[in-house]
Protein backbone atom coordinates (compact mmCIF):
# COMPACT_ATOMS: atom_id res chain seq x y z
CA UNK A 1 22.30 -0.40 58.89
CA UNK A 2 20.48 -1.00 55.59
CA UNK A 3 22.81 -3.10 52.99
CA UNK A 4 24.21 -1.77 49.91
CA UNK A 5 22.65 -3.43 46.92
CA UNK A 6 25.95 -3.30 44.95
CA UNK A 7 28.09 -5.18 47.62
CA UNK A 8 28.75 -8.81 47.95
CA UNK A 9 26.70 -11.42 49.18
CA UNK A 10 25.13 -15.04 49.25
CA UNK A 11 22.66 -15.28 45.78
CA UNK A 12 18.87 -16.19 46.77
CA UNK A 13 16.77 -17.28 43.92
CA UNK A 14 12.97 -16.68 44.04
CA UNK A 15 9.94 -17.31 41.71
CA UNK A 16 9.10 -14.67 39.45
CA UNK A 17 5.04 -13.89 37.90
CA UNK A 18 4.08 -16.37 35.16
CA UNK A 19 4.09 -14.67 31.96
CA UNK A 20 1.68 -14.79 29.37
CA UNK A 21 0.86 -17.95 30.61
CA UNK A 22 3.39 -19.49 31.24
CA UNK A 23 5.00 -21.59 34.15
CA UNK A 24 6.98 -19.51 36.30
CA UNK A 25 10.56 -19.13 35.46
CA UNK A 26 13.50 -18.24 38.57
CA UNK A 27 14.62 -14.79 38.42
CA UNK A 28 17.93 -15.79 40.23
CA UNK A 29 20.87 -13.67 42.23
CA UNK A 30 19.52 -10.15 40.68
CA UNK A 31 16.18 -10.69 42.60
CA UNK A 32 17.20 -9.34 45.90
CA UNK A 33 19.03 -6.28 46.36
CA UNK A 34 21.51 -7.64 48.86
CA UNK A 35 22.52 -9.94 46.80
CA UNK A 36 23.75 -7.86 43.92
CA UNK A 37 27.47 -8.01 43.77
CA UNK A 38 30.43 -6.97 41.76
CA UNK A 39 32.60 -9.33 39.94
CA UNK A 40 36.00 -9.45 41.54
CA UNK A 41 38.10 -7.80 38.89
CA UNK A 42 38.86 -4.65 37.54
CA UNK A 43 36.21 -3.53 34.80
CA UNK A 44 36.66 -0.03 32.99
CA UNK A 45 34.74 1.24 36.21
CA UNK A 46 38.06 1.56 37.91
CA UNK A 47 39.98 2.75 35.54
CA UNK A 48 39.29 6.62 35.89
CA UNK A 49 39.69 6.36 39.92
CA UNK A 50 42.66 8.02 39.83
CA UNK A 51 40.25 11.40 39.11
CA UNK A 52 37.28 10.77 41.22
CA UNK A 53 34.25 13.49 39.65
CA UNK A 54 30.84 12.81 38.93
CA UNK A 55 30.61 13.14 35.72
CA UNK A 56 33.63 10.11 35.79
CA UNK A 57 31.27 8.48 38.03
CA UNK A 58 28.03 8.98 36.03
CA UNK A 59 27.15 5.94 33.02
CA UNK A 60 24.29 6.58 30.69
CA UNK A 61 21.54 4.04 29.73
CA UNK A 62 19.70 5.00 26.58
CA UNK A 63 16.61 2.87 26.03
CA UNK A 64 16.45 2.20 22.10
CA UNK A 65 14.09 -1.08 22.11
CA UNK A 66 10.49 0.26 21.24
CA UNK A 67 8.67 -1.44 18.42
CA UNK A 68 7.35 2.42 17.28
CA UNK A 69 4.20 0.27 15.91
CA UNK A 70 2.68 4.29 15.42
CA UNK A 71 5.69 4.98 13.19
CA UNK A 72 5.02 2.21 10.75
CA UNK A 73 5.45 1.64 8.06
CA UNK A 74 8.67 3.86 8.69
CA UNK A 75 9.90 0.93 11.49
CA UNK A 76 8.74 -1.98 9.38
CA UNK A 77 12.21 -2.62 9.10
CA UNK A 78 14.12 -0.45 11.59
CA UNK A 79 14.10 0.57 15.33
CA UNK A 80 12.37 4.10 15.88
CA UNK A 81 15.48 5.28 17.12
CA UNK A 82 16.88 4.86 13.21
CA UNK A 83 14.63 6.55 11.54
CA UNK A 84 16.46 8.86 9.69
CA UNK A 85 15.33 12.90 10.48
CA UNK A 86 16.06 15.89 8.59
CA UNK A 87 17.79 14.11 5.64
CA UNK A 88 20.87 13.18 7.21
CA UNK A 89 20.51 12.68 10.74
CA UNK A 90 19.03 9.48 12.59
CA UNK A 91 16.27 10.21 15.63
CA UNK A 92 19.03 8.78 18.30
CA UNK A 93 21.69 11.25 17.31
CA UNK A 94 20.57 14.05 18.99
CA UNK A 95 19.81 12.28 22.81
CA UNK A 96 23.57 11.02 21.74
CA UNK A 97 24.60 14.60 20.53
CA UNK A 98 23.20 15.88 23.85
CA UNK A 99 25.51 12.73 25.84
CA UNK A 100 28.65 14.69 24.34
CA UNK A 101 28.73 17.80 24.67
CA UNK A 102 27.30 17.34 28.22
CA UNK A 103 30.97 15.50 28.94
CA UNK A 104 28.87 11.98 29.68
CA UNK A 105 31.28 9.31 27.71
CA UNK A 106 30.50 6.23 29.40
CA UNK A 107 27.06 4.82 27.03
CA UNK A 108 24.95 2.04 27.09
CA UNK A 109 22.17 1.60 24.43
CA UNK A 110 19.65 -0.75 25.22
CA UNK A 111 18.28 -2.14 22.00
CA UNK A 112 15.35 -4.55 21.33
CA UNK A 113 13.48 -4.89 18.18
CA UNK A 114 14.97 -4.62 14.68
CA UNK A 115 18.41 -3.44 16.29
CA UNK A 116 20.64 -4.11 12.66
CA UNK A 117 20.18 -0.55 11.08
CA UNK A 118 20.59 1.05 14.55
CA UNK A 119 23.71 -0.68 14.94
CA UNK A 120 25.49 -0.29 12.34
CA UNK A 121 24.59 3.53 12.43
CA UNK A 122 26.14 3.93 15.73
CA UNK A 123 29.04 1.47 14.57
CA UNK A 124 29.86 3.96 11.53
CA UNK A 125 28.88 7.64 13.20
CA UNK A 126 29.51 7.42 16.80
CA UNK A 127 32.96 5.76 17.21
CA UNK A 128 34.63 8.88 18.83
CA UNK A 129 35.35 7.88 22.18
CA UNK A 130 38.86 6.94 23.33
CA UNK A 131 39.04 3.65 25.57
CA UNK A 132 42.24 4.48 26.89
CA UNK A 133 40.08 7.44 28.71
CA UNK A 134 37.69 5.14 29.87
CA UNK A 135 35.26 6.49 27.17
CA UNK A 136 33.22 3.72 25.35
CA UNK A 137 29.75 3.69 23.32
CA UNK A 138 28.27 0.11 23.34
CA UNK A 139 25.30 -1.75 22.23
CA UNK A 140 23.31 -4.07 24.25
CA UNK A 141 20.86 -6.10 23.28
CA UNK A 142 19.02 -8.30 25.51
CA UNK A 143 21.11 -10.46 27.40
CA UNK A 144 18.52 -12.65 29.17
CA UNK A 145 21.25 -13.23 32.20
CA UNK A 146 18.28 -13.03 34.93
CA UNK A 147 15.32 -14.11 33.17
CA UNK A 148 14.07 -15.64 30.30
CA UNK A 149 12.51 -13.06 28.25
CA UNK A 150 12.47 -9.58 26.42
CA UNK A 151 11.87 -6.14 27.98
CA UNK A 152 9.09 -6.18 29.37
CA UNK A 153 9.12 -1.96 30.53
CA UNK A 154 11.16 0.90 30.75
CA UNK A 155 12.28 -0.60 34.49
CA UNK A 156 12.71 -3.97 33.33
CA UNK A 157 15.33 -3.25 30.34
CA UNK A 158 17.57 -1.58 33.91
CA UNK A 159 16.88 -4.44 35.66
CA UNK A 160 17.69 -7.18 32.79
CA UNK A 161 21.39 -4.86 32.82
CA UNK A 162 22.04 -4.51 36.52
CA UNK A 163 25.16 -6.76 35.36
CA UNK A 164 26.48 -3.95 33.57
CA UNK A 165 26.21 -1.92 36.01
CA UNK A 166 28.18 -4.30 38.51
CA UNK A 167 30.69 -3.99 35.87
CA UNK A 168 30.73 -0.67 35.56
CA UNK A 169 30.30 0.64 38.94
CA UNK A 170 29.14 3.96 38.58
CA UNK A 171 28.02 6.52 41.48
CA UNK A 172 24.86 8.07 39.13
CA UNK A 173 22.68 6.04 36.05
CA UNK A 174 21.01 8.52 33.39
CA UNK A 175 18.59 6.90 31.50
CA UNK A 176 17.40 8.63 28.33
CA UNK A 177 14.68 7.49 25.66
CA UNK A 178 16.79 7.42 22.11
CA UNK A 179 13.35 8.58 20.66
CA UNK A 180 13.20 12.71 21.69
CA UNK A 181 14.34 15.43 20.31
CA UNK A 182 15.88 18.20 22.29
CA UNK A 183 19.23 19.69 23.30
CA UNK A 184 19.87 19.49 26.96
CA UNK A 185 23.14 19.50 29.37
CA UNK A 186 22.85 16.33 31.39
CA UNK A 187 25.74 17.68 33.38
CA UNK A 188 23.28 20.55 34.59
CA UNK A 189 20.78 18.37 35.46
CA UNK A 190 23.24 16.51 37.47
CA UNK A 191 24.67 19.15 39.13
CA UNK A 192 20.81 19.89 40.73
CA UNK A 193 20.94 16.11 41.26
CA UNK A 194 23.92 16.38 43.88
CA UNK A 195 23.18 19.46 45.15
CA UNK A 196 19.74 18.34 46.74
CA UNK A 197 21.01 14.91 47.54
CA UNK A 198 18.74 13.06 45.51
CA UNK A 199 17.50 9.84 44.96
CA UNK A 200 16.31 10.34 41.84
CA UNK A 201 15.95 13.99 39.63
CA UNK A 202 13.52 13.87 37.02
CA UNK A 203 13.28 16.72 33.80
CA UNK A 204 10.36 18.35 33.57
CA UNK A 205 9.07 20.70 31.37
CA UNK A 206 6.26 23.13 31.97
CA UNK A 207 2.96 22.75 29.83
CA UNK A 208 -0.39 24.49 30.61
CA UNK A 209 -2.06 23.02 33.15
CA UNK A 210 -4.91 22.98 30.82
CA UNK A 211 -2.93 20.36 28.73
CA UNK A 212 -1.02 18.69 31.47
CA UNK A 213 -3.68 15.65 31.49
CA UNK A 214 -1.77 14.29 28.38
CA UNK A 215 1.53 13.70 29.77
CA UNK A 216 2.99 11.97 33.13
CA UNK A 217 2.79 15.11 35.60
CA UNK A 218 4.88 16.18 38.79
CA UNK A 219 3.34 17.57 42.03
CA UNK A 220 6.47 19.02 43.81
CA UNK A 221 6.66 21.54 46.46
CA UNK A 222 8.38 25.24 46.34
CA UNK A 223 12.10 23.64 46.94
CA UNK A 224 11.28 21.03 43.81
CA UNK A 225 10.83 17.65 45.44
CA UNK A 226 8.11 15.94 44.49
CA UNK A 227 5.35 14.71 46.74
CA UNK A 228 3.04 13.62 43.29
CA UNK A 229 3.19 11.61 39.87
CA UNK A 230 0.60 10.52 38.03
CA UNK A 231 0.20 9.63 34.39
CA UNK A 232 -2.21 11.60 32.71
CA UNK A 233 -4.33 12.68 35.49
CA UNK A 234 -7.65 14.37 34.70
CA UNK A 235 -6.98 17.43 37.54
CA UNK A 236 -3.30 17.95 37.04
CA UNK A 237 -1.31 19.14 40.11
CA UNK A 238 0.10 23.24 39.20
CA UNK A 239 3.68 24.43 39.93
CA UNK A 240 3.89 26.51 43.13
CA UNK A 241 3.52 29.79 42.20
CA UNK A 242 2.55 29.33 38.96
CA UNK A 243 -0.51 27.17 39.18
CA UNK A 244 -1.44 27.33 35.46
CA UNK A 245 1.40 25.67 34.10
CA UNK A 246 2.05 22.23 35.46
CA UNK A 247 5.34 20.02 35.22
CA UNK A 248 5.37 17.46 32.65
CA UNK A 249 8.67 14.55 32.58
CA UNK A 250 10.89 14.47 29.83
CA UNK A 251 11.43 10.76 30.64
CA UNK A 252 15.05 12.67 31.44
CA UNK A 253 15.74 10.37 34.48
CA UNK A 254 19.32 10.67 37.51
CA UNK A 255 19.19 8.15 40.18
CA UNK A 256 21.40 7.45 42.26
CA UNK A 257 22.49 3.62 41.43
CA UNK A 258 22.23 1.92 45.01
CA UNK A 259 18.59 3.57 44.99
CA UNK A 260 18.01 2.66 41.35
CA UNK A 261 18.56 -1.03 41.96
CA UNK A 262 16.78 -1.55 44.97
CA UNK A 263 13.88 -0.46 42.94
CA UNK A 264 13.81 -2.16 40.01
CA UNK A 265 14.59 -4.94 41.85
CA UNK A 266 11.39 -4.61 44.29
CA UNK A 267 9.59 -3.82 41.13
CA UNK A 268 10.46 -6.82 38.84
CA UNK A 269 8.99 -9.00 41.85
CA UNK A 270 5.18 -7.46 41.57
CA UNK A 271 2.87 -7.53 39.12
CA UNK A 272 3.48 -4.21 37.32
CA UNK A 273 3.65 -2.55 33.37
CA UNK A 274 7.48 -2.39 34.75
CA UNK A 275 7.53 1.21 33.76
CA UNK A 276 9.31 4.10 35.36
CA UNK A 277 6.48 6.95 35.25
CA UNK A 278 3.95 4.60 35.73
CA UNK A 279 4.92 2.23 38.51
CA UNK A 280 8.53 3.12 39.60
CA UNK A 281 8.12 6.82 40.21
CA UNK A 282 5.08 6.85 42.14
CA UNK A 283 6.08 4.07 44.41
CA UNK A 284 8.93 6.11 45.28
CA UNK A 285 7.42 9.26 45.85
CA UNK A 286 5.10 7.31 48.35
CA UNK A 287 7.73 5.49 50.23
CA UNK A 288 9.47 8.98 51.04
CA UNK A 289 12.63 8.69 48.29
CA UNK A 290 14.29 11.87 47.30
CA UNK A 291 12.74 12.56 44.13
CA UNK A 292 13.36 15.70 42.82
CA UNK A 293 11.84 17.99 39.44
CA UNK A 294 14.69 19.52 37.51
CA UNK A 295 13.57 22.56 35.51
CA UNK A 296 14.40 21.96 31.92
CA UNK A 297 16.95 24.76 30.68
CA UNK A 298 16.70 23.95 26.75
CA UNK A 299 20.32 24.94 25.02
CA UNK A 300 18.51 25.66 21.86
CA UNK A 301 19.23 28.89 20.58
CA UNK A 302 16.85 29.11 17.42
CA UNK A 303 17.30 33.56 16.36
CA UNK A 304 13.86 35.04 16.17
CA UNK A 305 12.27 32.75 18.79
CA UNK A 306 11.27 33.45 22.48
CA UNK A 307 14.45 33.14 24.91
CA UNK A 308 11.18 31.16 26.99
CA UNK A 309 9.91 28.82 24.38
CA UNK A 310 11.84 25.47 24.77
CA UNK A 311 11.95 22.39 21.93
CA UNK A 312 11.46 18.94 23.07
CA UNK A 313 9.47 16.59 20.79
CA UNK A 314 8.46 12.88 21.57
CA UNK A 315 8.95 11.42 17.84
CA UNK A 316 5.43 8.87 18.75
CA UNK A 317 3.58 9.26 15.63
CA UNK A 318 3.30 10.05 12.16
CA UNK A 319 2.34 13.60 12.57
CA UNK A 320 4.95 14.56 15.08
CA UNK A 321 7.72 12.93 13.41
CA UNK A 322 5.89 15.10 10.17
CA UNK A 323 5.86 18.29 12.26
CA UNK A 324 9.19 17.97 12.99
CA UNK A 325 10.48 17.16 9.86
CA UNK A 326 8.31 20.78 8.37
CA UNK A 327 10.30 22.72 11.11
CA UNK A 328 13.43 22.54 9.80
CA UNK A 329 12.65 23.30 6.17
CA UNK A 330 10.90 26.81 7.64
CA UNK A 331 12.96 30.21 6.99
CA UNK A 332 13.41 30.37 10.85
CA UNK A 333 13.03 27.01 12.44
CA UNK A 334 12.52 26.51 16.34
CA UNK A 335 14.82 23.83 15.92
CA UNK A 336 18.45 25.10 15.07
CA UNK A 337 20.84 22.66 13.78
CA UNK A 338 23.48 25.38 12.45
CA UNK A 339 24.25 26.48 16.23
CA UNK A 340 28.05 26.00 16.81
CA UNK A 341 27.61 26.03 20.22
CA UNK A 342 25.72 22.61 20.65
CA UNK A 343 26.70 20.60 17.30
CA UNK A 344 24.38 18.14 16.51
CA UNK A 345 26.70 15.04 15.58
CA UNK A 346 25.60 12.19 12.82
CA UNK A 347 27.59 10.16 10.62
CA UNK A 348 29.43 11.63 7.69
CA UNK A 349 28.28 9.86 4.41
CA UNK A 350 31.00 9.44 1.44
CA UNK A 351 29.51 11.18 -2.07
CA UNK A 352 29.51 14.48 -3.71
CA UNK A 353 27.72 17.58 -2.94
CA UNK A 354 24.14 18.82 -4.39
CA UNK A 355 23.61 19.82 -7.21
CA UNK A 356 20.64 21.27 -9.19
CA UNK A 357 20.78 21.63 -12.62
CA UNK A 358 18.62 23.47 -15.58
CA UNK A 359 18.53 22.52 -18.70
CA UNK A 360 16.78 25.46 -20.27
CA UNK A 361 13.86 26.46 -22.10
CA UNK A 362 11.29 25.10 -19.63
CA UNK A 363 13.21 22.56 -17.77
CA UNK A 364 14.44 24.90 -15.35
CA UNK A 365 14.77 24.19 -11.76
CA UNK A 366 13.12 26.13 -8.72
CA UNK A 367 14.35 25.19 -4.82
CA UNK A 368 12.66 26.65 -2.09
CA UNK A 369 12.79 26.24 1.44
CA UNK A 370 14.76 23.15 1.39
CA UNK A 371 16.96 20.66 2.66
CA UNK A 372 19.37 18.94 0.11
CA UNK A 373 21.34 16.30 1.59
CA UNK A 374 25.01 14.40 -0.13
CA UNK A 375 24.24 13.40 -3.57
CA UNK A 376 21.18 15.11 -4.03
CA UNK A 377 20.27 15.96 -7.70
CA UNK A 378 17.35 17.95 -9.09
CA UNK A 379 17.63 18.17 -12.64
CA UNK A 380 14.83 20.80 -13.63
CA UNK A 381 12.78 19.87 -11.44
CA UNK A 382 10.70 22.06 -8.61
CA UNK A 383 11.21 21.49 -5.06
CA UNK A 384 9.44 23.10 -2.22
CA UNK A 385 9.38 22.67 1.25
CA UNK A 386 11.19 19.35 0.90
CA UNK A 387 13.88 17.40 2.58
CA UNK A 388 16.07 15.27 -0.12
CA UNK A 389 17.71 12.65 1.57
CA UNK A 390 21.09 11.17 0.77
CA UNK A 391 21.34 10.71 -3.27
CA UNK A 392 18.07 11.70 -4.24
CA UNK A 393 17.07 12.19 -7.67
CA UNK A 394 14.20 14.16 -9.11
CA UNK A 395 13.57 14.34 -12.85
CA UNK A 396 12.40 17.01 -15.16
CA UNK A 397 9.43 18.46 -15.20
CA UNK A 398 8.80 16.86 -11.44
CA UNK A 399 6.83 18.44 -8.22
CA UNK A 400 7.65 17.50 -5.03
CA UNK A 401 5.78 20.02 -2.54
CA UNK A 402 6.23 19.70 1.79
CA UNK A 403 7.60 15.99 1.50
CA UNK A 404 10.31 13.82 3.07
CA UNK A 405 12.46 11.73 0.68
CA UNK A 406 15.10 9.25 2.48
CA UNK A 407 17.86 7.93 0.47
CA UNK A 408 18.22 6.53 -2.33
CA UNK A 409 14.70 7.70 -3.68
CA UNK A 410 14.27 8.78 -7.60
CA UNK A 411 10.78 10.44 -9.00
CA UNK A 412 10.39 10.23 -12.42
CA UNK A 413 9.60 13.41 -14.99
CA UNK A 414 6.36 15.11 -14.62
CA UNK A 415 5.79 13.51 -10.85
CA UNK A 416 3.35 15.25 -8.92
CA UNK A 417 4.79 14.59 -5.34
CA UNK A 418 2.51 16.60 -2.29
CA UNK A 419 2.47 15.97 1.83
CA UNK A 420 4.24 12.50 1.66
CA UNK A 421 7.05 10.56 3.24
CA UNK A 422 8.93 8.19 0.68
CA UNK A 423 11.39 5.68 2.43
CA UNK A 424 14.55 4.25 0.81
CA UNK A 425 14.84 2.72 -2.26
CA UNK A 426 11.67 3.40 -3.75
CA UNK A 427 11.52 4.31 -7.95
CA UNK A 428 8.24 6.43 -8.19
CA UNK A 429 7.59 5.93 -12.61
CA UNK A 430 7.09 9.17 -14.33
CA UNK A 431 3.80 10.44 -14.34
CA UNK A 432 2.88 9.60 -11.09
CA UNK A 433 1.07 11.29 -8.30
CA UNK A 434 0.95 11.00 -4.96
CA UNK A 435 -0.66 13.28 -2.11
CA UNK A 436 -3.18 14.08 -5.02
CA UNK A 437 -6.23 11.45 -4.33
CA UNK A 438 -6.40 9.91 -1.35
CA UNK A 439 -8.70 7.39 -1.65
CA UNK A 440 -6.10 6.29 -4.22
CA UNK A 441 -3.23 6.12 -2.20
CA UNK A 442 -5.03 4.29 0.38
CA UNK A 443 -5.63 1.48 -2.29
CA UNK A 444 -1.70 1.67 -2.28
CA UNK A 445 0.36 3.03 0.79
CA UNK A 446 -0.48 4.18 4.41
CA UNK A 447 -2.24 7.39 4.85
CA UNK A 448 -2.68 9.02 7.79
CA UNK A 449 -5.90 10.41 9.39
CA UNK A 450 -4.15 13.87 8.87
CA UNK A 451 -4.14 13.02 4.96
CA UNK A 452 0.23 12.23 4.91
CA UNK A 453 1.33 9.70 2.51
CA UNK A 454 4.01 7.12 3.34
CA UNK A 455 5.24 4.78 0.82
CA UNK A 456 7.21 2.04 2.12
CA UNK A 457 11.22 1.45 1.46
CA UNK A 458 11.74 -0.23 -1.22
CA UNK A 459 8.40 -0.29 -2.89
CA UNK A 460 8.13 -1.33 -6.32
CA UNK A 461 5.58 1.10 -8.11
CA UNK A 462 4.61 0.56 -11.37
């Protein structure tokens, strides 16, 4: 009988690859699964016993540790999780959003690189959960316990925690990115999970096959388990019955945790990328685990839009994080953050409401299609197709057409403002333009290949 990786037994230690150079370092206890073991007192895992369920059983990991080097300058100073969206939401709110009102209360966020903002966001707008419930939001950065470096994958930031799980205990591990936006029951999703007794359940959305070579794609048979994954393959594998759509993950991941740490474990011990779609995924399929595709049911209700369209957006670049951004601003977005039946949660900010104000004569003020946040003031000004973040302040006489303004940001009278995203702190004189020539900006901010302006937070323009 095959040993339970999460049971006790003698540690081993073993060599692991030299990196970058490097000697070789011990990768010690964690290395082999039988040697994983819980410590010998009660942890919060235990606490809940007393009503055994699997959603009691279930703890989420949500990966918040990429650099987002194709969001800067926007992450020059902030994880891509932080970046704030839609005036007064941050991008990890809504894979957070989609954690509560699924009933999963038991979080781990896994943070890496430039982890201050993050954390203190999710210190001030996501302390709702009740310890006495066993019910806990924490954030983890790396602990280097096992080895003696960063994250070096997806797989590798669940193997450099496997103590937390030990601690923890759980039955079932979701592991989210904090970089997607979407609104999704995990609970579903685990539901399917159980029901087909799998090792590991992964999200999938359908995409023309057409299109399907851009994206990590599943091969599964009529019943959903999958028998193929490959990352971006040039002849994409079709759905069964359905051949011209093909499934593409959602990076949406269930394992089972005795599976899941056998895994990373084996994987941590070869010479991989460490990643779950790339190496983790297909190894399993190929050694005969239980990997199943879950059909994404999308609990976006957005009025005017097809019941079959679904939202799910990979915040990876400029553009997309653009796109998005336009979406909401639009008289009927596909994104619907006013549906009471799936909130979207983010922290409440202290100041007082919007206000626009006209002065007469021809300082009067036009708003249209628009999102104002706390604070916001135009003072005869026009705004168009905007989003005013937190305190905002836009002068007489102004123009700010399709942009993105975080907090904090004042344009001066007669500003020409057009296709540009202005981060915190940043005074823009009066009389300037931006989003006007180009080759000027260039000579001043980033501009991307699609012609969007981004000014840095805190620039000092003169």
């Amino acid at each position: 009988m095959s040993q339970n990786p999460l049971e006790n037994s003698s540690p081993q230690t073993v060599e692991s690859p030299a990196l970058n150079g490097a000697p070789p370092s011990p990768i010690d206890a964690y290395a082999r699964p039988e040697s994983v073991h819980f410590a010998p007192t009660i942890s919060r895992g235990v606490l809940s016993r007393g009503q055994d369920s699997a959603l009691q059983n279930t703890v989420v990991m949500l990966l918040a540790g990429g650099q987002g080097e194709r969001l800067y300058p926007l992450t020059r100073d902030r994880a891509k999780p932080s970046v704030p969206i839609g005036g007064v939401y941050r991008i990890i709110d809504f894979a957070l959003s989609n954690c509560i009102n699924s009933g999963m209360r038991r979080i781990l966020v896994l943070t890496q690189y430039k982890s201050f903002s993050l954390q203190r966001h999710i210190q001030a707008a996501w302390e709702l959960f009740n310890p006495v419930m066993d019910e806990y939001i924490d954030v983890i950065p790396p602990q280097q316990r096992n080895v003696q470096r960063w994250y070096q994958g997806t797989a590798d930031a669940i193997f450099q925690n496997i103590y937390m799980l030990e601690q923890e205990k759980p039955s079932y591990v979701v592991i989210l990115s904090g970089d997607h936006i979407y609104k999704m029951d995990y609970s579903k999703m685990l539901e399917f999970h159980l029901a087909n007794n799998a090792d590991l359940t992964i999200s999938c959305t359908k995409v023309p096959r057409s299109e399907a070579f851009r994206f990590g794609v599943a091969g599964a048979d009529a019943d959903g388990r999958i028998n193929r994954f490959v990352e971006k393959p040039k002849d994409p594998p079709g759905i069964p019955g359905d051949e011209e759509f093909s499934y593409s993950s959602m990076g949406v991941y269930i394992f089972s945790t005795e599976v899941l740490v056998r895994r990373v474990i084996e994987d941590v011990k070869t010479d991989t990328e460490h990643d779950f779609g790339k190496n983790i995924i297909p190894r399993m399929v190929r050694g005969g685990d239980r990997v199943f595709a879950y059909p994404f049911v999308d609990e976006n209700r957005a009025p005017g839009h097809d019941a079959n369209e679904v939202y799910w957006r990979d915040i990876g670049t400029i553009q997309s994080y653009y796109d998005a951004n336009m979406d909401l601003v639009t008289v009927s977005p596909q994104f619907n953050l006013y549906d009471e039946h799936w909130p979207v949660h983010r922290r409440s900010q202290p100041g007082p409401t919007a206000r626009v104000l006209s002065h007469g004569g021809d300082r009067v003020p036009l708003v249209v299609d628009s999102l104002l946040s706390t604070g916001a003031i135009v003072s005869g000004a026009r705004v168009e197709r905007s989003i005013l973040g937190p305190r905002s302040f836009i002068h007489s006489w102004a123009s700010v057409e399709d942009s993105i303004l975080f907090d904090d940001v004042e344009v001066g009278r007669h500003c020409k403002i057009r296709r540009a995203i202005i981060d915190k702190h940043v005074k823009i004189p009066a009389h300037t333009e931006i989003g006007y020539d180009l080759e000027l900006d260039r000579q001043r901010f980033t501009v991307t290949p699609e012609g969007i302006v981004v000014v840095p937070k805190g620039l000092a323009l003169k």
